[in-house]
Structures are given as C-alpha cells and as structure tokens.
PDB file of N, CA and C in Angstrom:
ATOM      1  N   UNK A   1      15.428  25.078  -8.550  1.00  0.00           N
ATOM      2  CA  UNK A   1      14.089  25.355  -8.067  1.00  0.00           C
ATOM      3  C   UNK A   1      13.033  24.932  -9.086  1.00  0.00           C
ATOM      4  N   UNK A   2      13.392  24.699 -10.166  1.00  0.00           N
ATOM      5  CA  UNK A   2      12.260  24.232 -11.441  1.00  0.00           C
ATOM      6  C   UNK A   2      11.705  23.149 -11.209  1.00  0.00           C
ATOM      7  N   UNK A   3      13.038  22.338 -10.593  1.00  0.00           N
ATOM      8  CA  UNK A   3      12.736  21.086 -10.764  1.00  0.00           C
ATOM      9  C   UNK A   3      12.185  20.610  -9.416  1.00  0.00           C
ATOM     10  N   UNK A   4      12.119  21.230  -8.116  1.00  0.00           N
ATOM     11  CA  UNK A   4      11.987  21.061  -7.047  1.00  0.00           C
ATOM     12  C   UNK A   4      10.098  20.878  -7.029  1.00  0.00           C
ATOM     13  N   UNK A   5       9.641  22.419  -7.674  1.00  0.00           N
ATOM     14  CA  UNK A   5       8.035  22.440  -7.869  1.00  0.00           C
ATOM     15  C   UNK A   5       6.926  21.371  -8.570  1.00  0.00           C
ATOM     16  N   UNK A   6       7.892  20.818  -9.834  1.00  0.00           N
ATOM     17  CA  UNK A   6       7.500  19.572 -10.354  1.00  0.00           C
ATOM     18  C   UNK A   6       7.326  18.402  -9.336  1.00  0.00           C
ATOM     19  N   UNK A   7       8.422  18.388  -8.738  1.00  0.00           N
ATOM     20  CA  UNK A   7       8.857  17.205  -7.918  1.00  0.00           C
ATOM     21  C   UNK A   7       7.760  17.173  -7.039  1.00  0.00           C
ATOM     22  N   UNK A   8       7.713  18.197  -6.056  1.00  0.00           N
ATOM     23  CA  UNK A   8       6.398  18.243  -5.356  1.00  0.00           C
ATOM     24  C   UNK A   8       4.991  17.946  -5.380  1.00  0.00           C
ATOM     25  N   UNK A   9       4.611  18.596  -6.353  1.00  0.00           N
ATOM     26  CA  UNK A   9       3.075  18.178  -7.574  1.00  0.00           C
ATOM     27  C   UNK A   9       3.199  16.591  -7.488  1.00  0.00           C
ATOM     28  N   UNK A  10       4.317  16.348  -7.956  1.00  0.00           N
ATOM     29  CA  UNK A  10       4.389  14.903  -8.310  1.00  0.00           C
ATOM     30  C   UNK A  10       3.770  13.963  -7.199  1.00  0.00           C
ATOM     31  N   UNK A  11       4.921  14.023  -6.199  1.00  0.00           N
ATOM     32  CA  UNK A  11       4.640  13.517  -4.821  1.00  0.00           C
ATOM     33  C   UNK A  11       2.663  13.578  -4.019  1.00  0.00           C
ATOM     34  N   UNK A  12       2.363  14.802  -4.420  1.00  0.00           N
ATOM     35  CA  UNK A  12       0.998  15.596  -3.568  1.00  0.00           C
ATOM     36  C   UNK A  12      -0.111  14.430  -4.792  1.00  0.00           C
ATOM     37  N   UNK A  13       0.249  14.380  -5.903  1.00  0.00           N
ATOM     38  CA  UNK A  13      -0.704  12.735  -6.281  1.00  0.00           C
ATOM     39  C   UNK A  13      -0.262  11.430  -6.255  1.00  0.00           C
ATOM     40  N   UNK A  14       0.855  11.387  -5.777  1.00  0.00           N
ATOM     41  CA  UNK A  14       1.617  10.169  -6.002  1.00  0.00           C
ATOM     42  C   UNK A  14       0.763   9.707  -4.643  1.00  0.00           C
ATOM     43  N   UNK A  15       1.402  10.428  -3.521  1.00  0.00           N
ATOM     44  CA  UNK A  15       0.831   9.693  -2.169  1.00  0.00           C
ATOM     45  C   UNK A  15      -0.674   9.452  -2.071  1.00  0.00           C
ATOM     46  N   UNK A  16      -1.815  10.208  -2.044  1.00  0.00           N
ATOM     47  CA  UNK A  16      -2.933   9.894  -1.959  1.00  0.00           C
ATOM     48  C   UNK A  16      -3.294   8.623  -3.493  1.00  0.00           C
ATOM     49  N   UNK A  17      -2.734   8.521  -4.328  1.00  0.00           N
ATOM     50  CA  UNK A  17      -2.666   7.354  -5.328  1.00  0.00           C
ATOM     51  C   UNK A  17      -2.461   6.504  -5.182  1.00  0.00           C
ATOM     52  N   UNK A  18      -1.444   6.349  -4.379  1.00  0.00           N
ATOM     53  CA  UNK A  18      -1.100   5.134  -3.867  1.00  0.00           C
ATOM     54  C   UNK A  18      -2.303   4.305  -2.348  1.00  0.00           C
ATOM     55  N   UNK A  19      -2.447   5.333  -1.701  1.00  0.00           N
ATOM     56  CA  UNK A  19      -3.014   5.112  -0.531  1.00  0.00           C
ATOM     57  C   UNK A  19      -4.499   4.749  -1.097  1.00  0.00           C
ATOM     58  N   UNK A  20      -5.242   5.527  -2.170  1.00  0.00           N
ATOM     59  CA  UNK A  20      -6.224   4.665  -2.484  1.00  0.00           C
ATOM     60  C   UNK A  20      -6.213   4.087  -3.648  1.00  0.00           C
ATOM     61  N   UNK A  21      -5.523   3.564  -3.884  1.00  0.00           N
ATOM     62  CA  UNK A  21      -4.670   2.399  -4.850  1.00  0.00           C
ATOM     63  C   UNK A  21      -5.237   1.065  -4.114  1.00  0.00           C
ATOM     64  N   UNK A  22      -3.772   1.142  -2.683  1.00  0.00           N
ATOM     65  CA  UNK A  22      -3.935   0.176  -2.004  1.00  0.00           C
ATOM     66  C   UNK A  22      -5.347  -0.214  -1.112  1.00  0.00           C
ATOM     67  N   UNK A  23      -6.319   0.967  -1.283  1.00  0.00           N
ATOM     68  CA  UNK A  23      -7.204   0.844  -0.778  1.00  0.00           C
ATOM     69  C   UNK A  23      -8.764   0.188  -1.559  1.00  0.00           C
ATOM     70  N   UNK A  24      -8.173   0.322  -2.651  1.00  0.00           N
ATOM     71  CA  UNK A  24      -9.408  -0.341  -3.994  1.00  0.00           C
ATOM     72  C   UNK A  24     -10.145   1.204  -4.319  1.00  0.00           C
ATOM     73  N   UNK A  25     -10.348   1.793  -3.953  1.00  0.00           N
ATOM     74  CA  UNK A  25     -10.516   2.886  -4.575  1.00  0.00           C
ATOM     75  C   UNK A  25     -10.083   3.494  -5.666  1.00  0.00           C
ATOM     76  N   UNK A  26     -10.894   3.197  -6.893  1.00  0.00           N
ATOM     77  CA  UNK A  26     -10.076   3.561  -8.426  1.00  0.00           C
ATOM     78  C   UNK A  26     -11.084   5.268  -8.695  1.00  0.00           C
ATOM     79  N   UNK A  27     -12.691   5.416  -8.411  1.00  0.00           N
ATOM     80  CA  UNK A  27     -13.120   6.363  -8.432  1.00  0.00           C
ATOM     81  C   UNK A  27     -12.776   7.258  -8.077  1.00  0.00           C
ATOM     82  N   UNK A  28     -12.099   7.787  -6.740  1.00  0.00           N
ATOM     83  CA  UNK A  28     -11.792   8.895  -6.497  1.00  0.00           C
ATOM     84  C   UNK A  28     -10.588   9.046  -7.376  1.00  0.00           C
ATOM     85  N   UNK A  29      -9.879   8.615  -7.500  1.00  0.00           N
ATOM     86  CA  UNK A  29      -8.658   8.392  -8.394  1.00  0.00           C
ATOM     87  C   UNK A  29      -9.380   8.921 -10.020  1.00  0.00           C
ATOM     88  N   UNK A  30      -9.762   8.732 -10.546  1.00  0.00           N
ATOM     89  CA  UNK A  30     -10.390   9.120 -11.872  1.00  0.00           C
ATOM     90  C   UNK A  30     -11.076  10.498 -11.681  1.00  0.00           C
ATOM     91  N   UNK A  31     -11.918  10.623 -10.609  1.00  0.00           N
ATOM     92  CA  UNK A  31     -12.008  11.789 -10.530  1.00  0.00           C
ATOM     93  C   UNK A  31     -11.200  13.161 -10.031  1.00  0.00           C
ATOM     94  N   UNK A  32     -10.708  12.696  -8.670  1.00  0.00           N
ATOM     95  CA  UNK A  32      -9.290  13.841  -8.899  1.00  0.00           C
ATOM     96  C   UNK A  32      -8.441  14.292 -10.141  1.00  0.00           C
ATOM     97  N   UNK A  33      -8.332  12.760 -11.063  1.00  0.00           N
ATOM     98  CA  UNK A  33      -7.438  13.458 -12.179  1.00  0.00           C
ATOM     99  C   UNK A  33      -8.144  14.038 -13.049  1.00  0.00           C
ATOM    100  N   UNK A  34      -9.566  13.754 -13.354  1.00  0.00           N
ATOM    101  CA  UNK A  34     -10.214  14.304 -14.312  1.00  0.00           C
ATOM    102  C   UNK A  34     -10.261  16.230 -13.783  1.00  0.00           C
ATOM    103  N   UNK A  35     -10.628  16.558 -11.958  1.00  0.00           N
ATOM    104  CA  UNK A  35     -10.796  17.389 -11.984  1.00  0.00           C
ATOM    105  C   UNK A  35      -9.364  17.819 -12.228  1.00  0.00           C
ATOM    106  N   UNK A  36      -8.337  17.591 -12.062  1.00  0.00           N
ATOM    107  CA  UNK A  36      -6.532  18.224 -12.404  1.00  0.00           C
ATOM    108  C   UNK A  36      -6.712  18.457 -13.998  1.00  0.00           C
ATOM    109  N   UNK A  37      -7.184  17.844 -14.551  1.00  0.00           N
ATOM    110  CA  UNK A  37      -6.829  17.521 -16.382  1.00  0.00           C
ATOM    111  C   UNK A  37      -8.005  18.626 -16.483  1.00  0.00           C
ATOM    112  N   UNK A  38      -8.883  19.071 -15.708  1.00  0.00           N
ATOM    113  CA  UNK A  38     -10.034  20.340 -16.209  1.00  0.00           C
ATOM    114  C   UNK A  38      -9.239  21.684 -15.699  1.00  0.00           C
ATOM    115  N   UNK A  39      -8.596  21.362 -14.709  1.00  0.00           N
ATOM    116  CA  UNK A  39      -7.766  22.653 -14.361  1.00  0.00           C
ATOM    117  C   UNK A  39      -6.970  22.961 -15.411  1.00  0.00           C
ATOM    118  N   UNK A  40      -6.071  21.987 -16.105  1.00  0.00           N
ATOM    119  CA  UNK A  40      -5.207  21.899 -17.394  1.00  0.00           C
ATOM    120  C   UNK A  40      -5.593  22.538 -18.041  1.00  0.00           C
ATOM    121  N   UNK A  41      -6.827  22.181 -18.410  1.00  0.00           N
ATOM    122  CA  UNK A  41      -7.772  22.848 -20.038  1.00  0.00           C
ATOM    123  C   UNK A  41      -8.179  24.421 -19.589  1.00  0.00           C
ATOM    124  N   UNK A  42      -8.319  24.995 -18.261  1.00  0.00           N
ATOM    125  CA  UNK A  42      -8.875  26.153 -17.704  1.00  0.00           C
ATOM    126  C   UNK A  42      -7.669  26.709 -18.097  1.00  0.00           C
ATOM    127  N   UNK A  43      -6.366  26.084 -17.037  1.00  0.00           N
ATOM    128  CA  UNK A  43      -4.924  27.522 -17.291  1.00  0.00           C
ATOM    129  C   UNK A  43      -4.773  27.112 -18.777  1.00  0.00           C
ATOM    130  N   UNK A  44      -4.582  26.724 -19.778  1.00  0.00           N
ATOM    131  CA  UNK A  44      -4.357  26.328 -21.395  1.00  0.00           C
ATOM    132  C   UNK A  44      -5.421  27.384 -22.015  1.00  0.00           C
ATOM    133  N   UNK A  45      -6.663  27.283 -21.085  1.00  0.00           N
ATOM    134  CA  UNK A  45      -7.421  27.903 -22.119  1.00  0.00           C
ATOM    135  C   UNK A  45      -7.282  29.658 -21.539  1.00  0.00           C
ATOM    136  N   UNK A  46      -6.907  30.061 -20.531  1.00  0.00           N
ATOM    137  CA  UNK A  46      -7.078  31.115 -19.819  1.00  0.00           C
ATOM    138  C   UNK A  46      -5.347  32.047 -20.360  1.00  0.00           C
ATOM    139  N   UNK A  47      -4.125  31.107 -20.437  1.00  0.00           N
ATOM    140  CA  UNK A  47      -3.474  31.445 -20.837  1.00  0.00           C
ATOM    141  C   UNK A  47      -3.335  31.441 -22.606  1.00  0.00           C
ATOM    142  N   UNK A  48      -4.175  31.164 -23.006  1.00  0.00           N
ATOM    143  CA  UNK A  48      -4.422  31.436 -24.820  1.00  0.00           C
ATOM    144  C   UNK A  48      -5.227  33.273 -24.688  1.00  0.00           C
ATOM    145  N   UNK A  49      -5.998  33.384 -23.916  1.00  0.00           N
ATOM    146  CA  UNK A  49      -6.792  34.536 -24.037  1.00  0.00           C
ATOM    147  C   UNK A  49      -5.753  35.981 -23.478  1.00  0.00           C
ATOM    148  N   UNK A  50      -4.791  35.480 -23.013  1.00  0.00           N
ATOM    149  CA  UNK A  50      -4.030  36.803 -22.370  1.00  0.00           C
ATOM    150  C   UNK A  50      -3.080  36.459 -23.277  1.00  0.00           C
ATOM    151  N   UNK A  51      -3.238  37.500 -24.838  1.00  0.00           N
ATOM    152  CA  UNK A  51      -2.344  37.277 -25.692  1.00  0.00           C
ATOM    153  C   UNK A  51      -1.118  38.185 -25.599  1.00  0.00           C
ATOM    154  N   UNK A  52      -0.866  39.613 -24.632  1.00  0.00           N
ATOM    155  CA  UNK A  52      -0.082  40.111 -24.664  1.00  0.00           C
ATOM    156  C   UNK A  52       1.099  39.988 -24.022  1.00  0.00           C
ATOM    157  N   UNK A  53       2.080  39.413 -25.143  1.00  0.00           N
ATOM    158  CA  UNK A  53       3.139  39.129 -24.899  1.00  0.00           C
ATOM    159  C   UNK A  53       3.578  37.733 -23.719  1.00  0.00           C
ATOM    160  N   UNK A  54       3.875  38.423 -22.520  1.00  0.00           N
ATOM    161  CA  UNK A  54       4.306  37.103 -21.276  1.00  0.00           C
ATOM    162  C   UNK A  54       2.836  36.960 -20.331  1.00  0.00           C
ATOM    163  N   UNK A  55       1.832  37.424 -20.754  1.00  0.00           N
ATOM    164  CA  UNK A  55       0.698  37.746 -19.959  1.00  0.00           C
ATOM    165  C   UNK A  55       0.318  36.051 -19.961  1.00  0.00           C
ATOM    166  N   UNK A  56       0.466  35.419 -20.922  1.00  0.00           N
ATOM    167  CA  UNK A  56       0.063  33.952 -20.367  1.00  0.00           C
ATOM    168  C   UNK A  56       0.772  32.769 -20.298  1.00  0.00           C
ATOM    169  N   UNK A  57       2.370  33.518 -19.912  1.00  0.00           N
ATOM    170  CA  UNK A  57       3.048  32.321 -19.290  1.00  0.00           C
ATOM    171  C   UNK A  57       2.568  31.963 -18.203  1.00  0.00           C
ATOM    172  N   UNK A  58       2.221  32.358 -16.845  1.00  0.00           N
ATOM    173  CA  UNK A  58       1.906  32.353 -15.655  1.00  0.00           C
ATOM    174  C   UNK A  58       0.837  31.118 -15.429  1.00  0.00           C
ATOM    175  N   UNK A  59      -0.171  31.081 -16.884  1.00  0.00           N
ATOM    176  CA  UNK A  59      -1.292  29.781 -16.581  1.00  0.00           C
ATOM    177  C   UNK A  59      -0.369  28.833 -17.284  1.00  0.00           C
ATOM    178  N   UNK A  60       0.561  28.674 -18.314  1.00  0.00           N
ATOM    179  CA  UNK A  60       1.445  27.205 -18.776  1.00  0.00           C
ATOM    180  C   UNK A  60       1.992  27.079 -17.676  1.00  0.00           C
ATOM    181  N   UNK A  61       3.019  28.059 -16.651  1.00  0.00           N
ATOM    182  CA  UNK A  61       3.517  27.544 -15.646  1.00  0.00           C
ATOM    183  C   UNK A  61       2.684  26.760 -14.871  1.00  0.00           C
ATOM    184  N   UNK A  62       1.105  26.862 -14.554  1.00  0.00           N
ATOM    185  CA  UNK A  62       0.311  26.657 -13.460  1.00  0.00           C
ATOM    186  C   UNK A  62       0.116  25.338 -14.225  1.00  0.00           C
ATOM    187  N   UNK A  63       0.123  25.153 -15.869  1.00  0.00           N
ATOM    188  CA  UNK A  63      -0.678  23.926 -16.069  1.00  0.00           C
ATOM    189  C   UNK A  63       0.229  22.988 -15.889  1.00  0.00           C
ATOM    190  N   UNK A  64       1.430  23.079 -16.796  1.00  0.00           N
ATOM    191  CA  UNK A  64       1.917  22.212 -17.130  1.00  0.00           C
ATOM    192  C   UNK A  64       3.433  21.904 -15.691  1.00  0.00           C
ATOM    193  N   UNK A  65       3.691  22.612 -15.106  1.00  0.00           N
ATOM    194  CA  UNK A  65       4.412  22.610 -13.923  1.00  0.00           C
ATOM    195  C   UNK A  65       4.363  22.353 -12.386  1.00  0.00           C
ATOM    196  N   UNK A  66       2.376  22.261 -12.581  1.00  0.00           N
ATOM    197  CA  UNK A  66       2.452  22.144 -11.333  1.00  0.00           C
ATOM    198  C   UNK A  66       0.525  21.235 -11.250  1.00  0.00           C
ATOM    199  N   UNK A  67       0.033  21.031 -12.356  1.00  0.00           N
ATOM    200  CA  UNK A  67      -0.885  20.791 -12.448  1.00  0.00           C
ATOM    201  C   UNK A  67      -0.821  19.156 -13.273  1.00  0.00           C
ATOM    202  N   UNK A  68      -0.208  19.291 -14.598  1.00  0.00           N
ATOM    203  CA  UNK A  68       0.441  17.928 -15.250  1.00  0.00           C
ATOM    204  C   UNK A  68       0.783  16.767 -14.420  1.00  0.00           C
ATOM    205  N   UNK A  69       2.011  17.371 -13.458  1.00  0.00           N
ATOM    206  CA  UNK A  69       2.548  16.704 -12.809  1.00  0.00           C
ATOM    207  C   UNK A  69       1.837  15.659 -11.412  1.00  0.00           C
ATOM    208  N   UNK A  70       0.561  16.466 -10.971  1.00  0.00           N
ATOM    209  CA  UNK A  70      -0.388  15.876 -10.138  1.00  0.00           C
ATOM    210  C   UNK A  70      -0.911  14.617 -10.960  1.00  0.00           C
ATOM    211  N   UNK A  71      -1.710  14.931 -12.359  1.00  0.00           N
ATOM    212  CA  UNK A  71      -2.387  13.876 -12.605  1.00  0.00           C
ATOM    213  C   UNK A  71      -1.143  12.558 -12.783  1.00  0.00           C
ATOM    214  N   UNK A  72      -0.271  12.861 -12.960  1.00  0.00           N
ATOM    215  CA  UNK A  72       0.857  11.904 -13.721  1.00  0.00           C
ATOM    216  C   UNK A  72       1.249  11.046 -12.212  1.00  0.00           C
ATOM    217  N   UNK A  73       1.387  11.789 -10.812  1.00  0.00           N
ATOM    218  CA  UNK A  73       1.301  11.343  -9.826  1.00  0.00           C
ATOM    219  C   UNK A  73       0.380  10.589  -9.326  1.00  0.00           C
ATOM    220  N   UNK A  74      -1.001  10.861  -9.381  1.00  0.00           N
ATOM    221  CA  UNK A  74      -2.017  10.626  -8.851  1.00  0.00           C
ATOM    222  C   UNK A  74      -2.612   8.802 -10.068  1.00  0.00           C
ATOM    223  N   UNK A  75      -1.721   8.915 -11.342  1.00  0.00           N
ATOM    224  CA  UNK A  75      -1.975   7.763 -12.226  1.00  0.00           C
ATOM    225  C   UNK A  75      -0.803   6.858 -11.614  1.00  0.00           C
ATOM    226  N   UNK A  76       0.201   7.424 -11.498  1.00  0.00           N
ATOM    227  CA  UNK A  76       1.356   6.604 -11.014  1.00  0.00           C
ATOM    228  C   UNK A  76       0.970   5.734  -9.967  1.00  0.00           C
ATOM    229  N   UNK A  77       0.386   6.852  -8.648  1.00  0.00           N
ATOM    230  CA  UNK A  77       0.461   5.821  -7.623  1.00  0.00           C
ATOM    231  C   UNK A  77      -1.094   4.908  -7.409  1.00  0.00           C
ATOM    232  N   UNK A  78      -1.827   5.992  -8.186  1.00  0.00           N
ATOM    233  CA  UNK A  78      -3.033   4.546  -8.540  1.00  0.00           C
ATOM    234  C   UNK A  78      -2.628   3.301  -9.100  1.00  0.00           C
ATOM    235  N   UNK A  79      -1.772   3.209  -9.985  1.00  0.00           N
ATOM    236  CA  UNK A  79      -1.633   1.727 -10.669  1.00  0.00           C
ATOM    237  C   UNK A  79      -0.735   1.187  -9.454  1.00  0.00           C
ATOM    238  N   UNK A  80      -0.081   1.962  -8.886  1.00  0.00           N
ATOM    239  CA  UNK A  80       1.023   1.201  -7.900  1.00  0.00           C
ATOM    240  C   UNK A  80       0.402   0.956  -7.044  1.00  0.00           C
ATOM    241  N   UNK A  81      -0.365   1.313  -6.472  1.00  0.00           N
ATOM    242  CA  UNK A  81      -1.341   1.055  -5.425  1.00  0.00           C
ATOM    243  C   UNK A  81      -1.836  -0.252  -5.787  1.00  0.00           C
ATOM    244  N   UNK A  82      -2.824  -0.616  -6.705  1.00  0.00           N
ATOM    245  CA  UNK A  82      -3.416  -1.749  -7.109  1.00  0.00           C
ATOM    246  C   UNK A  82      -2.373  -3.055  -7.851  1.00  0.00           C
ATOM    247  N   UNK A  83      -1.307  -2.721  -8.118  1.00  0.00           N
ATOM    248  CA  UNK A  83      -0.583  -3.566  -8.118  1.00  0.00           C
ATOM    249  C   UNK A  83      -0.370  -4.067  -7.008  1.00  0.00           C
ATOM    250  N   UNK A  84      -0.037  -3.298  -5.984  1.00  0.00           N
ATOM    251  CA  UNK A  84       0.534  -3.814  -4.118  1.00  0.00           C
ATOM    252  C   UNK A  84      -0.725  -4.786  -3.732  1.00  0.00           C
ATOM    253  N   UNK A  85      -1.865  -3.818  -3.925  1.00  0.00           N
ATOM    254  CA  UNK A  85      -3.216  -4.625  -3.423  1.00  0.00           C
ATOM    255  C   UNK A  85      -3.324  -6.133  -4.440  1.00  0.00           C
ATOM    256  N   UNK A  86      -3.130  -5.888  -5.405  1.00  0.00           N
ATOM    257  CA  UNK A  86      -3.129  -7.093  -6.187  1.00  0.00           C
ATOM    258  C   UNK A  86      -2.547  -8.360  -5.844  1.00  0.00           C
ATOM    259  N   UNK A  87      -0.967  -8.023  -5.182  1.00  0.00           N
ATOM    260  CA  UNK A  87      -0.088  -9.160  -4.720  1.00  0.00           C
ATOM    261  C   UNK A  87      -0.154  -9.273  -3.635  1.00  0.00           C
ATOM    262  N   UNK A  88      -0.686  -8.291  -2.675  1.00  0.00           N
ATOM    263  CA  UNK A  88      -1.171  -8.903  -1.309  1.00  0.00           C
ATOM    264  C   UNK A  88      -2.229  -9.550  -1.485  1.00  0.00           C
ATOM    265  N   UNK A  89      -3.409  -9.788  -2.551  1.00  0.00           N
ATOM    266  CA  UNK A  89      -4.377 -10.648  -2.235  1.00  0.00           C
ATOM    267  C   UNK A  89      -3.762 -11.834  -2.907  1.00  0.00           C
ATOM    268  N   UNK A  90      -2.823 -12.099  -3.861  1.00  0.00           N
ATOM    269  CA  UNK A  90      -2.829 -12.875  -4.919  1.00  0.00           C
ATOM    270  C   UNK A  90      -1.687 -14.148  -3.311  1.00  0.00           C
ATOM    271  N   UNK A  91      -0.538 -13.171  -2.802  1.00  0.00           N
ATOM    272  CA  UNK A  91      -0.206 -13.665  -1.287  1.00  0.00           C
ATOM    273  C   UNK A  91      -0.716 -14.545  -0.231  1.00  0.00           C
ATOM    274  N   UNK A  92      -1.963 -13.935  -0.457  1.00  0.00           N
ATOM    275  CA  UNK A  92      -3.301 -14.225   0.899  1.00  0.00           C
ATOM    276  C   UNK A  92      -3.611 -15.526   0.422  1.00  0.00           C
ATOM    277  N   UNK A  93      -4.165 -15.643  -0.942  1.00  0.00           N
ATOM    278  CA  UNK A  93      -4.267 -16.615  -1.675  1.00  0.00           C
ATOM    279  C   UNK A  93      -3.703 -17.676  -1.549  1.00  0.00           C
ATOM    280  N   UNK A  94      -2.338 -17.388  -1.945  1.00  0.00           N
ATOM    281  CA  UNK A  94      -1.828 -18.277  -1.957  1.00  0.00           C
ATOM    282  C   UNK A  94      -1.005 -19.427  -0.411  1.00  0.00           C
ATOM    283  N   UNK A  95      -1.388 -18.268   0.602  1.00  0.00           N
ATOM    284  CA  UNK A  95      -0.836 -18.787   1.793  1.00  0.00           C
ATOM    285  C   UNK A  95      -2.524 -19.569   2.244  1.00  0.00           C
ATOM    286  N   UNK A  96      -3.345 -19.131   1.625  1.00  0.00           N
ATOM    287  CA  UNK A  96      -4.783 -19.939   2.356  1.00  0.00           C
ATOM    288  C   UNK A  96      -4.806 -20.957   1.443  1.00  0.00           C
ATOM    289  N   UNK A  97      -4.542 -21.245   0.494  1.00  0.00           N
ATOM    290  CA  UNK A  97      -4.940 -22.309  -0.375  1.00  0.00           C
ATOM    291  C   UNK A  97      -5.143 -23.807   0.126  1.00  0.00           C
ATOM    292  N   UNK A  98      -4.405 -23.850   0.970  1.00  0.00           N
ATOM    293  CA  UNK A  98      -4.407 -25.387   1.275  1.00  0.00           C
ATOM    294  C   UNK A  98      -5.738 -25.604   2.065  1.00  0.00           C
ATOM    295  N   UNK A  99      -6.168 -24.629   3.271  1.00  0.00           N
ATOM    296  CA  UNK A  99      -6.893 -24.507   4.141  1.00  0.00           C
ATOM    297  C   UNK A  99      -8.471 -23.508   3.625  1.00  0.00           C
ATOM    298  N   UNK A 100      -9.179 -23.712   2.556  1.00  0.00           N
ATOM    299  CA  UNK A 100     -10.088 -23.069   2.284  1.00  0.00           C
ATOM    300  C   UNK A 100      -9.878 -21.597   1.417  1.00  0.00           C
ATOM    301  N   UNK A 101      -8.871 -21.872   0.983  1.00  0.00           N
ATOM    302  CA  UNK A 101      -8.833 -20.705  -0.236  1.00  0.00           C
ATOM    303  C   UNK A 101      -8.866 -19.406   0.011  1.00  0.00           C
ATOM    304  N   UNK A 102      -8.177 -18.692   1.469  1.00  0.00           N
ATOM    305  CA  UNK A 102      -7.983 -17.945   1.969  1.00  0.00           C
ATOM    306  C   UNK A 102      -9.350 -16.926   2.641  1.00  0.00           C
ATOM    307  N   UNK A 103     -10.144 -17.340   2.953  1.00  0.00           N
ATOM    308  CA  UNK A 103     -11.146 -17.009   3.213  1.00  0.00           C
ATOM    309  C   UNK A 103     -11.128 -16.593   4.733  1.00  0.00           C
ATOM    310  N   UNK A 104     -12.169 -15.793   5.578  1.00  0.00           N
ATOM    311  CA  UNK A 104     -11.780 -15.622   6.704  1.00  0.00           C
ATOM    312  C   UNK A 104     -12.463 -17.192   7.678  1.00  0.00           C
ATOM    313  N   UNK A 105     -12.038 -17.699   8.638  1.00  0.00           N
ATOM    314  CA  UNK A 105     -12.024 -18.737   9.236  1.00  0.00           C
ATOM    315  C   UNK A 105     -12.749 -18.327  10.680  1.00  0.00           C
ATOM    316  N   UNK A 106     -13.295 -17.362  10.271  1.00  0.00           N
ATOM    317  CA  UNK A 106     -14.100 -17.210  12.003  1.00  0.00           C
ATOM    318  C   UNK A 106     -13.527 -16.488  13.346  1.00  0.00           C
ATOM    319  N   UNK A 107     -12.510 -15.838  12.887  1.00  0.00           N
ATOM    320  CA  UNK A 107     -12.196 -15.276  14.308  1.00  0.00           C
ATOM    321  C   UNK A 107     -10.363 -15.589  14.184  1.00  0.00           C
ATOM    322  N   UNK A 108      -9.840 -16.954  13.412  1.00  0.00           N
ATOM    323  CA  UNK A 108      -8.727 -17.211  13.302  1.00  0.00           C
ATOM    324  C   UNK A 108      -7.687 -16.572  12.427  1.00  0.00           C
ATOM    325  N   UNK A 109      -7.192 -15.539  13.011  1.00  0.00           N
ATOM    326  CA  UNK A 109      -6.128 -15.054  11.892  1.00  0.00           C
ATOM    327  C   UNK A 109      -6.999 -13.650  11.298  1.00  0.00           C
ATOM    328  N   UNK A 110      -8.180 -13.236  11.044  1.00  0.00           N
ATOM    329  CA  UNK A 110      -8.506 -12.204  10.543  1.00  0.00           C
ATOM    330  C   UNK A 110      -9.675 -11.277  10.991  1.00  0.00           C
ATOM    331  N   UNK A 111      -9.669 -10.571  10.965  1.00  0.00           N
ATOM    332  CA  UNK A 111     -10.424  -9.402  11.575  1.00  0.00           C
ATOM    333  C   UNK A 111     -12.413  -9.361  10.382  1.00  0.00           C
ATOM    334  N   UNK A 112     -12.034 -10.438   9.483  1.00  0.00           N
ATOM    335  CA  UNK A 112     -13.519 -10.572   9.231  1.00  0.00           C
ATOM    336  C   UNK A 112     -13.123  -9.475   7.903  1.00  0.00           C
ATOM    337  N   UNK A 113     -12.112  -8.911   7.346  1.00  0.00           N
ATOM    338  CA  UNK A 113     -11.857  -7.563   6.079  1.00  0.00           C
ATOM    339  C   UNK A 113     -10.807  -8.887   5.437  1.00  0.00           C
ATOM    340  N   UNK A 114     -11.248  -9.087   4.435  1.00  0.00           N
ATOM    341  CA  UNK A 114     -11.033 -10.348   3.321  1.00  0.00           C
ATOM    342  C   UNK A 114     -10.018  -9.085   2.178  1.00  0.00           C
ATOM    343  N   UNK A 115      -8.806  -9.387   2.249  1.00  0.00           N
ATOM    344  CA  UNK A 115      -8.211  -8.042   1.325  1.00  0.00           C
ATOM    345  C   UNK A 115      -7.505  -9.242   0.289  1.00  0.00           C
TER     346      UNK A 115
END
C-alpha cells in the first residue's frame, strides 16, 4: 500500500503533463508545480512546528508521499509531452518539405491548426 499512494500522485501529474505537454502549454505546467512545491514547503513547514513526538509525521507523509510525487509527475509528463509535440511537428515537417514546408495548403489535408 506505500507504494500504491506514490504511484497514484505520480500518475494524477503525469497525465494532465503530458496532455498539456502535447498541447504546448508549458505555463500551466510551471504553475501547478510551483503551486505542489508550495504545498511541500506548507506540510515541511507545518510538520517542523508540531514538535511532539509523531505529531508531524502526518505533513512528511502528505509532502513527500503524496505531494513530491505530483510535481515529479506533472515534470515528467511535461517534458514527454513536448518531446511527442516536438516529433510530430519535426514529422509534419518533414512529410511537407517537398511541397511548401508543411504549411497548411488551403483546405487540403488540414483543418487550418499548423501543429
């Protein structure tokens, strides 16, 4: 079960990372993790102040088990995201090259969204 909760976190930034990865969206991406990495510093700093005894395991569990693991997701599937987007345009490219450098052609082949 330790490893199950990590796993999850992981996944819950991995997918929206990826999705606006592939979508060119790097801002929301910086900011979700920045707000995850402020949650970090809140349970870190919230579990330093409850010094008695196990009183502030409960915020390391929250930071580092289930909070860590988002931003590490949410970086993962951002770069993976823009890698995908990267080689589908670098693709596009290279299949238009002969014919105008992959550009949209008016109605032929593309919906007028140049990716």
């Amino acid at each position: 079960m330790i490893v199950v909760i990590p796993l999850v976190a992981l996944l819950l930034g991995l997918v929206p990372g990826l999705f606006l990865g592939r979508a060119g969206q790097v801002w929301p991406i910086a900011v979700l993790a920045l707000v995850f990495l402020a949650g970090i510093g809140w349970a870190i700093l919230q579990g330093r102040a409850a010094t008695d005894g196990w009183d502030g395991i409960g915020y390391a569990i929250l930071a580092f088990l289930m909070l860590a693991p988002v931003v590490l997701g949410l970086t993962l599937g951002g770069l993976a995201g823009l890698l995908w987007r990267r080689r589908l345009i670098r693709s596009a490219q290279d299949r238009g090259g002969q014919d105008g450098g992959g550009q949209d052609r008016g109605g032929q082949g593309g919906d007028g969204d140049d990716v």
